[in-house]
C-alpha atoms as a PDB file:
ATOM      1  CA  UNK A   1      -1.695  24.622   9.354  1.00  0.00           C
ATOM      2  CA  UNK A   2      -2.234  21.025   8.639  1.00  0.00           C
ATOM      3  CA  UNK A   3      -0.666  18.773  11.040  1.00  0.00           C
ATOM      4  CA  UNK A   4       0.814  15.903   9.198  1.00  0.00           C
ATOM      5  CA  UNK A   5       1.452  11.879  10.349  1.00  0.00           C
ATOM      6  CA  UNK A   6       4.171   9.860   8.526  1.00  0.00           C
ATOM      7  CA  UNK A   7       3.972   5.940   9.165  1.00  0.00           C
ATOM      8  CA  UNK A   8       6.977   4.715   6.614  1.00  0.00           C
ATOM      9  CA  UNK A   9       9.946   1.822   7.553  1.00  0.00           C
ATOM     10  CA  UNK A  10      12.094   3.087   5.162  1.00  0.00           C
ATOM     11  CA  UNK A  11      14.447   5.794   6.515  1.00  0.00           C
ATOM     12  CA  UNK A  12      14.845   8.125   2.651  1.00  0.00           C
ATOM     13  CA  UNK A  13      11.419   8.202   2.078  1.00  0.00           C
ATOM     14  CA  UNK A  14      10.544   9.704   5.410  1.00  0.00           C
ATOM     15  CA  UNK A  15      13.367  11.900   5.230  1.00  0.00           C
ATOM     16  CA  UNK A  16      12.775  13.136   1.851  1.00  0.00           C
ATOM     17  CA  UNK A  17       9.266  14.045   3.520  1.00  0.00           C
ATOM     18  CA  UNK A  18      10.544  15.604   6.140  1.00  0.00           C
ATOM     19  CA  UNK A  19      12.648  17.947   3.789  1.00  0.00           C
ATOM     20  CA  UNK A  20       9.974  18.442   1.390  1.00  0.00           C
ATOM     21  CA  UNK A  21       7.762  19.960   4.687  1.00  0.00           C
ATOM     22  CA  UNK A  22      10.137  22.061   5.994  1.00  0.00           C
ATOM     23  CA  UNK A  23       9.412  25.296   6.310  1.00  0.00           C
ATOM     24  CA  UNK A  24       6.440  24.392   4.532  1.00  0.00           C
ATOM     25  CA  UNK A  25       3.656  27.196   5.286  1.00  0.00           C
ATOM     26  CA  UNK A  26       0.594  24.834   4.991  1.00  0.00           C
ATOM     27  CA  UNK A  27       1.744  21.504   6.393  1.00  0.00           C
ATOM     28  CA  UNK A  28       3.523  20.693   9.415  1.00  0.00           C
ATOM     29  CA  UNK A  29       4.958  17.401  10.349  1.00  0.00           C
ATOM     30  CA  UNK A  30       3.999  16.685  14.026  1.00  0.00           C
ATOM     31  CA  UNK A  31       5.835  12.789  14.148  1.00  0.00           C
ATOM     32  CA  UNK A  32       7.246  10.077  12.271  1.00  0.00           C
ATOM     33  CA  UNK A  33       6.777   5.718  12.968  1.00  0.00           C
ATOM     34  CA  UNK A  34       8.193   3.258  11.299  1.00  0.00           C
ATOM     35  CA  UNK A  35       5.279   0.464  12.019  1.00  0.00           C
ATOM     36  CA  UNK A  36       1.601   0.682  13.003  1.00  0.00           C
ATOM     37  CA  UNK A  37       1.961   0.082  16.914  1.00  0.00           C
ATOM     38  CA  UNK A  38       4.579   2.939  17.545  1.00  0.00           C
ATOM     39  CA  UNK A  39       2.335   5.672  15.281  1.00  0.00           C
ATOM     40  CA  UNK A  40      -0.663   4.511  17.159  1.00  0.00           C
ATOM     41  CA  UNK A  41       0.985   5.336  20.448  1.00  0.00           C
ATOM     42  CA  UNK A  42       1.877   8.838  19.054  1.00  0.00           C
ATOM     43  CA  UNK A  43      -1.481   9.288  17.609  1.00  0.00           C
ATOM     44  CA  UNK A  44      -3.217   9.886  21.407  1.00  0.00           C
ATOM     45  CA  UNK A  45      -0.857  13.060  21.775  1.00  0.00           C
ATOM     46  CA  UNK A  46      -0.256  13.853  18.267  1.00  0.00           C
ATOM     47  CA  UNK A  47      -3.643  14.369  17.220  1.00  0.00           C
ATOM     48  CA  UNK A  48      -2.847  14.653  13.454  1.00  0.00           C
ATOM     49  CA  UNK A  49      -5.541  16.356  10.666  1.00  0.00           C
ATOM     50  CA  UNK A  50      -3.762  14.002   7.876  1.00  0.00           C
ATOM     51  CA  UNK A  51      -2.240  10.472   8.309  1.00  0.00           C
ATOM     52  CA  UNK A  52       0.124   9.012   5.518  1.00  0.00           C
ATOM     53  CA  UNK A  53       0.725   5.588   5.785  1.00  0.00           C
ATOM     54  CA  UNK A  54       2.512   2.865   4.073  1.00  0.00           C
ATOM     55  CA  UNK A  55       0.515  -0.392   3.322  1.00  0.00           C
ATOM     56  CA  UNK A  56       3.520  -2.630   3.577  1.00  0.00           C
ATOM     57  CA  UNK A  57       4.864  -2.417   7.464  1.00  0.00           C
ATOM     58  CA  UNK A  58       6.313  -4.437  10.311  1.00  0.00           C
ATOM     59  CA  UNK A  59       4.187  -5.674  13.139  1.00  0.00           C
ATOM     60  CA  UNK A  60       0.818  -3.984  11.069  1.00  0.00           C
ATOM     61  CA  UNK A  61      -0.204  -3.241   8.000  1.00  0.00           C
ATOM     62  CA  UNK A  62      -1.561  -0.127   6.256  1.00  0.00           C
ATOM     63  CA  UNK A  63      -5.417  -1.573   6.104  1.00  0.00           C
ATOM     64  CA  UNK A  64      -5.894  -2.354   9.845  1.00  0.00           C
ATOM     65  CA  UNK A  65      -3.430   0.627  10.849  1.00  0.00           C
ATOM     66  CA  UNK A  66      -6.413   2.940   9.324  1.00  0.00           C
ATOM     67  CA  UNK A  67      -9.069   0.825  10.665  1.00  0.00           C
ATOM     68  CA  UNK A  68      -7.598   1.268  14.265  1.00  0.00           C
ATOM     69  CA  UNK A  69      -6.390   4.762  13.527  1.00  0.00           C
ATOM     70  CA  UNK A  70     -10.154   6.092  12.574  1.00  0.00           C
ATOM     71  CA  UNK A  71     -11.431   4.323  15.774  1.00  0.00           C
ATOM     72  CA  UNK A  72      -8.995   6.625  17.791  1.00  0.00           C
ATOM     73  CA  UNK A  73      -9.433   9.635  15.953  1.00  0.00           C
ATOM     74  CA  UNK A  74     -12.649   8.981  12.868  1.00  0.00           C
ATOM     75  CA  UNK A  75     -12.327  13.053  11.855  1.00  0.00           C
ATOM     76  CA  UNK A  76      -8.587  12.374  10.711  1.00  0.00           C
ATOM     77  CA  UNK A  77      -7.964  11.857   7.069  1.00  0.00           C
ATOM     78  CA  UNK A  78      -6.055   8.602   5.510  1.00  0.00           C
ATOM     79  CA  UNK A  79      -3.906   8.609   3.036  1.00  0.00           C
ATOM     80  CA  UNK A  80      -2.367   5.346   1.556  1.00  0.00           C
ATOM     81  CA  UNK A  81       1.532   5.619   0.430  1.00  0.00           C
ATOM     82  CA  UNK A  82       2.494   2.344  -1.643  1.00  0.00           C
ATOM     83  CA  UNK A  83       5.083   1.501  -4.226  1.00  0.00           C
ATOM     84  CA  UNK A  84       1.978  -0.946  -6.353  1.00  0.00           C
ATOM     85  CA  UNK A  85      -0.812  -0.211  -8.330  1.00  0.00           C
ATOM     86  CA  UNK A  86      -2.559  -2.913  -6.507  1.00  0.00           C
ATOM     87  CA  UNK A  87      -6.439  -3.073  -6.957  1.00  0.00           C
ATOM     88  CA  UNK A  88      -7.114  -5.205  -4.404  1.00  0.00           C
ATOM     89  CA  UNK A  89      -4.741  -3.159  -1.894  1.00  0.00           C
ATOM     90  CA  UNK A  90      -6.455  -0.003  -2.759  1.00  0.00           C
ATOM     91  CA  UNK A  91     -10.324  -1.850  -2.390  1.00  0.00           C
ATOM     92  CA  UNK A  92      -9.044  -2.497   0.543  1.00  0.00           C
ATOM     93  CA  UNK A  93      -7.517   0.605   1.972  1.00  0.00           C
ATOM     94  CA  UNK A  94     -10.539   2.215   1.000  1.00  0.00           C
ATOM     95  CA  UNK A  95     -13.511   0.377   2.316  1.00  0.00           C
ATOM     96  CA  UNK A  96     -11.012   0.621   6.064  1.00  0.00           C
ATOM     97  CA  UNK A  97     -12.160   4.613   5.350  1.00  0.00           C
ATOM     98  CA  UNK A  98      -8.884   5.732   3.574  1.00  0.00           C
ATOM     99  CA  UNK A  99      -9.419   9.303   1.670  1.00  0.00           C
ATOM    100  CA  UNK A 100      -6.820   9.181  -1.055  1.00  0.00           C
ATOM    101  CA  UNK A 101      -4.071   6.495  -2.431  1.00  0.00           C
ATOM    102  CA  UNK A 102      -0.212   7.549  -3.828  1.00  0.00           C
ATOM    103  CA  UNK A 103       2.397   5.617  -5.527  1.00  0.00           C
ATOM    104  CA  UNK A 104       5.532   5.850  -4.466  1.00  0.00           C
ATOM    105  CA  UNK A 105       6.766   6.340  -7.595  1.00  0.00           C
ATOM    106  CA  UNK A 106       4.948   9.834  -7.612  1.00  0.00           C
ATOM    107  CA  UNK A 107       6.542  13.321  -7.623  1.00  0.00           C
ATOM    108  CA  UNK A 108       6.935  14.190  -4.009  1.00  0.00           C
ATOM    109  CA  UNK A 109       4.953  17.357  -5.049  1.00  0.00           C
ATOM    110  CA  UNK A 110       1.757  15.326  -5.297  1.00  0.00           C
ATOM    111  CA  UNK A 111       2.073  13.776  -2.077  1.00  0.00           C
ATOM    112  CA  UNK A 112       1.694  17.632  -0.894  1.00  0.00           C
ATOM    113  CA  UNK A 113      -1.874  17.791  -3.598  1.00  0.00           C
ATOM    114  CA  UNK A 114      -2.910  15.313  -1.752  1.00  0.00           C
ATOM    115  CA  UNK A 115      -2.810  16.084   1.964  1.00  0.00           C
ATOM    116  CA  UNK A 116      -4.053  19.408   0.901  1.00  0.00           C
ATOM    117  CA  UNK A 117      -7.016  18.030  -0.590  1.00  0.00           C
ATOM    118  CA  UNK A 118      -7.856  15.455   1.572  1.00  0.00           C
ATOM    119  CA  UNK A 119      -8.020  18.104   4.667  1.00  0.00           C
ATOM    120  CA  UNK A 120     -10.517  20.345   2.289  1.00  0.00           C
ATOM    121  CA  UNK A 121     -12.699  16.778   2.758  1.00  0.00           C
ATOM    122  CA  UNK A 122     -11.661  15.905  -0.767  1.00  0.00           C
ATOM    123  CA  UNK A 123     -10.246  12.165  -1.866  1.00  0.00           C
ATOM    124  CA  UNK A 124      -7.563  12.084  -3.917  1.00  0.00           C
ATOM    125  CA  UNK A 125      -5.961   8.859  -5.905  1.00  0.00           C
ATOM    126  CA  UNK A 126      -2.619   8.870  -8.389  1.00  0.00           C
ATOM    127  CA  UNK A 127      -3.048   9.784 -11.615  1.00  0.00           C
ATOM    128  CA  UNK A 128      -2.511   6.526 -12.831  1.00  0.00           C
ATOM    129  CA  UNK A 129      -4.950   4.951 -10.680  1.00  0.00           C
ATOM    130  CA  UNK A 130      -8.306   4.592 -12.349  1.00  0.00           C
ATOM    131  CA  UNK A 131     -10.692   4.763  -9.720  1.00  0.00           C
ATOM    132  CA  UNK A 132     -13.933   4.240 -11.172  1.00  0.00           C
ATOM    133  CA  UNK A 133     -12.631   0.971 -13.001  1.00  0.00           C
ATOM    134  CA  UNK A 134     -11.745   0.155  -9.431  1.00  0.00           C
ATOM    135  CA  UNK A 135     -14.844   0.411  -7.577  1.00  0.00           C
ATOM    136  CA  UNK A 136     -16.959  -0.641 -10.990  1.00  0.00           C
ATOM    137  CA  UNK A 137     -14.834  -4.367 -10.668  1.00  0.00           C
ATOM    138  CA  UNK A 138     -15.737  -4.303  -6.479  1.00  0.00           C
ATOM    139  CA  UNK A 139     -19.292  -4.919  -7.771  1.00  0.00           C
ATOM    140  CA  UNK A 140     -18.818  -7.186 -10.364  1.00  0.00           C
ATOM    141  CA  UNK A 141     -15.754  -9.060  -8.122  1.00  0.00           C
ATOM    142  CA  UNK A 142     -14.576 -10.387 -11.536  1.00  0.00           C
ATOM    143  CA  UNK A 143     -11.367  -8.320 -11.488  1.00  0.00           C
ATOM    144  CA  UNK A 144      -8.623 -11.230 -11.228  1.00  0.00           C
ATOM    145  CA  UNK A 145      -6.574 -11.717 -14.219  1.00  0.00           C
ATOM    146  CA  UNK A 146      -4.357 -14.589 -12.768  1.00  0.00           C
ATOM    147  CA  UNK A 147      -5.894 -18.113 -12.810  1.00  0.00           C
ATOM    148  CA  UNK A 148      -6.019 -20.186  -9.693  1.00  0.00           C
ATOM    149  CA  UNK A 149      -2.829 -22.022 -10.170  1.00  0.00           C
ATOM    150  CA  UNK A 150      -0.888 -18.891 -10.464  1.00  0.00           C
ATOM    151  CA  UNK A 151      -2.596 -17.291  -7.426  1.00  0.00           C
ATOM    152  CA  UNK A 152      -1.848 -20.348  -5.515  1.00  0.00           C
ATOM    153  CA  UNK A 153       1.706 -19.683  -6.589  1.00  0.00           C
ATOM    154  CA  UNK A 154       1.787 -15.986  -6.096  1.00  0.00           C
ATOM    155  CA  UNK A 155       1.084 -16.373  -2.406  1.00  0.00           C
ATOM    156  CA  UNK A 156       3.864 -19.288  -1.946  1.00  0.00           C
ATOM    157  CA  UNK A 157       6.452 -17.107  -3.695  1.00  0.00           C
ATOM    158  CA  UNK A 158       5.118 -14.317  -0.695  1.00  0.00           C
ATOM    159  CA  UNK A 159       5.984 -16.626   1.578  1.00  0.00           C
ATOM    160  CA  UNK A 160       9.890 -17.142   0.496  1.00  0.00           C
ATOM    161  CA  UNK A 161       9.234 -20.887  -1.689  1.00  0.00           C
ATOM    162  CA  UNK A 162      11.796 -21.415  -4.338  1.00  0.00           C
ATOM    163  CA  UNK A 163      10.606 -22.565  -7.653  1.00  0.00           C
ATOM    164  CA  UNK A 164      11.826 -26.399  -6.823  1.00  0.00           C
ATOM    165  CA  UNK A 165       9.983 -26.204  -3.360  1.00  0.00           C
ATOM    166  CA  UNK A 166       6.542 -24.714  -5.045  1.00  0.00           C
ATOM    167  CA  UNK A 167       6.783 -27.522  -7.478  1.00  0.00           C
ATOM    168  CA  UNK A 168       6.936 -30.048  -4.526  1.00  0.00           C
ATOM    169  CA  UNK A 169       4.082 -28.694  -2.932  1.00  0.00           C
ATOM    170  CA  UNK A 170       1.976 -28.243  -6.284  1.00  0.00           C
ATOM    171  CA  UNK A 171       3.000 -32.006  -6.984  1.00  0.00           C
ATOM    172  CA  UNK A 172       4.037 -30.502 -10.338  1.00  0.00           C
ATOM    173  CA  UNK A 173       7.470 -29.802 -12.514  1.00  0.00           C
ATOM    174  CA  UNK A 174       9.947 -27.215 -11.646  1.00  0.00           C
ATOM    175  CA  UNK A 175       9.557 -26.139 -15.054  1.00  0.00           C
ATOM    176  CA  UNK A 176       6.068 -25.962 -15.317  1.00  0.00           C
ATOM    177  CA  UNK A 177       6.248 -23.347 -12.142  1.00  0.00           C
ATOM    178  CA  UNK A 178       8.960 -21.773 -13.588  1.00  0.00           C
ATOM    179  CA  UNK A 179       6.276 -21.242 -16.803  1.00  0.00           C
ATOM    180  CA  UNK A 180       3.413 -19.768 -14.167  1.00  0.00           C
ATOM    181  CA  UNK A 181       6.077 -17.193 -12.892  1.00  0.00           C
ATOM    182  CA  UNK A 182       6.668 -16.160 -16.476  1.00  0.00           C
ATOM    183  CA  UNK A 183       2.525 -15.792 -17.027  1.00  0.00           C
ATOM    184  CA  UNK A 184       2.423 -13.951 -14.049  1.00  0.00           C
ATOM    185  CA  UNK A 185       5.664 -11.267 -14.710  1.00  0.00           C
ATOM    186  CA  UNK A 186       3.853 -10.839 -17.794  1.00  0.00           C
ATOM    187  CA  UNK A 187       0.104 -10.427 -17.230  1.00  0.00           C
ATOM    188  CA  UNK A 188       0.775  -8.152 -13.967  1.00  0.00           C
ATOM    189  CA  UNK A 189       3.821  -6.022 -16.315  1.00  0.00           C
ATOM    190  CA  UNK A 190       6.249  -6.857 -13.717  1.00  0.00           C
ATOM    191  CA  UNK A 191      10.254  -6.394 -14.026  1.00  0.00           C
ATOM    192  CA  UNK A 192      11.917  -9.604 -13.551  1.00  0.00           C
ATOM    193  CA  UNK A 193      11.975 -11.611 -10.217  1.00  0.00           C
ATOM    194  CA  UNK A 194      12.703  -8.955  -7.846  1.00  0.00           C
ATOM    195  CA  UNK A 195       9.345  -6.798  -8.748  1.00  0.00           C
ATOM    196  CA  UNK A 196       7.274 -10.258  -8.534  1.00  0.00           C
ATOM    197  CA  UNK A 197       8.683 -10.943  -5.245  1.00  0.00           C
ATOM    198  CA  UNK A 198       7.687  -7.198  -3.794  1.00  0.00           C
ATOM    199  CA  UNK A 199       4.582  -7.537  -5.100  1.00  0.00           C
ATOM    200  CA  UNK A 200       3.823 -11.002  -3.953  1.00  0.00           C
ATOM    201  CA  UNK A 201       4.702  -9.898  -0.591  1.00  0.00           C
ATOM    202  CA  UNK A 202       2.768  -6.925  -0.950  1.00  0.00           C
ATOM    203  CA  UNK A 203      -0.439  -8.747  -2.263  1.00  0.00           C
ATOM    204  CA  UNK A 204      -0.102 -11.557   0.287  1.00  0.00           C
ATOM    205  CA  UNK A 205       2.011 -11.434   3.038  1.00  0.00           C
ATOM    206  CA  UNK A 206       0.339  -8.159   4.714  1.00  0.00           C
ATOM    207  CA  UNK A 207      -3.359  -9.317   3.658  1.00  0.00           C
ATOM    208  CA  UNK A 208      -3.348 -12.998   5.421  1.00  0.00           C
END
């Protein structure tokens, strides 16, 4: 029986875990935490085969959560749970020693393929990640489609600025920010301002 970790803050995605392990004959849920401190606590007791984790947390994030997790227990497995495609977020989950990477988006069902595989010693990354494109870009480190400007202004929209106060700051019009945040909803295939705001905050705010 694999003995399972869940670090998630949102409530419905660890109980739709929890119902898609019950009963489950090869995978047993042995605790739940919604932010990095509280599962490390239950890691000394818990002493899990598999760890899922969110990136995106309160009071830690997903990269130094494995780091610190693997220092307590380095035979455990990590296994990255995010709702972004995000190649720097997977670079960086995996050089902290993670084993495999899911969207949230994903079928439940692989979140199961996954565990399973990583506690055969196996990695395992969503289909729609393309792994080797990853890792060929770490080398190269030319993997960046935004320009400066709009990098600049992806990390001040992760940290709550309104168009009007990004423009003050960039000594620049409203409406030439309001043209950068267009660029970037575009070249990163985002869905209007909410999906650029979750993944500014997931780029920035928990990699600082």
């Amino acid at each position: 029986m694999i003995r399972l970790l869940i670090a998630e803050d949102h409530q419905s995605l660890i109980d739709g875990l929890l119902l898609l392990f019950n009963n489950d004959q090869d995978i047993e849920v042995v605790g739940t935490a919604k932010d990095g401190k509280e599962l490390l606590e239950k890691l000394k007791y818990k002493k899990p085969d598999i760890l899922l984790t969110d990136i995106s947390m309160p009071r830690m994030n997903g990269v130094e959560l494995c780091k610190k997790a693997l220092s307590v227990q380095p035979d455990m497995k990590v296994i990255a749970f995010s709702m972004f495609n995000d190649e720097e977020a997977i670079r960086e989950m995996i050089k902290a020693g993670a084993y495999g990477y899911i969207l949230k988006t994903s079928n439940l069902q692989e979140v199961k393929t996954a565990i399973i595989k990583a506690s055969k010693g196996q990695r395992y990354f969503d289909a729609s990640i393309n792994l080797q494109e990853i890792e060929r870009s770490e080398t190269s480190n030319n993997n960046t489609i935004l320009s400066p400007s709009e990098s600049k202004i992806l990390k001040l929209i992760a940290q709550g600025k309104t168009s009007s106060e990004i423009a003050e700051i960039r000594f620049t019009a409203v409406s030439t920010i309001i043209k950068h945040r267009k660029n970037i909803i575009q070249k990163l295939g985002l869905q209007g301002k909410g999906e650029l705001l979750r993944y500014a905050l997931q780029k920035h705010q928990h990699y600082k």
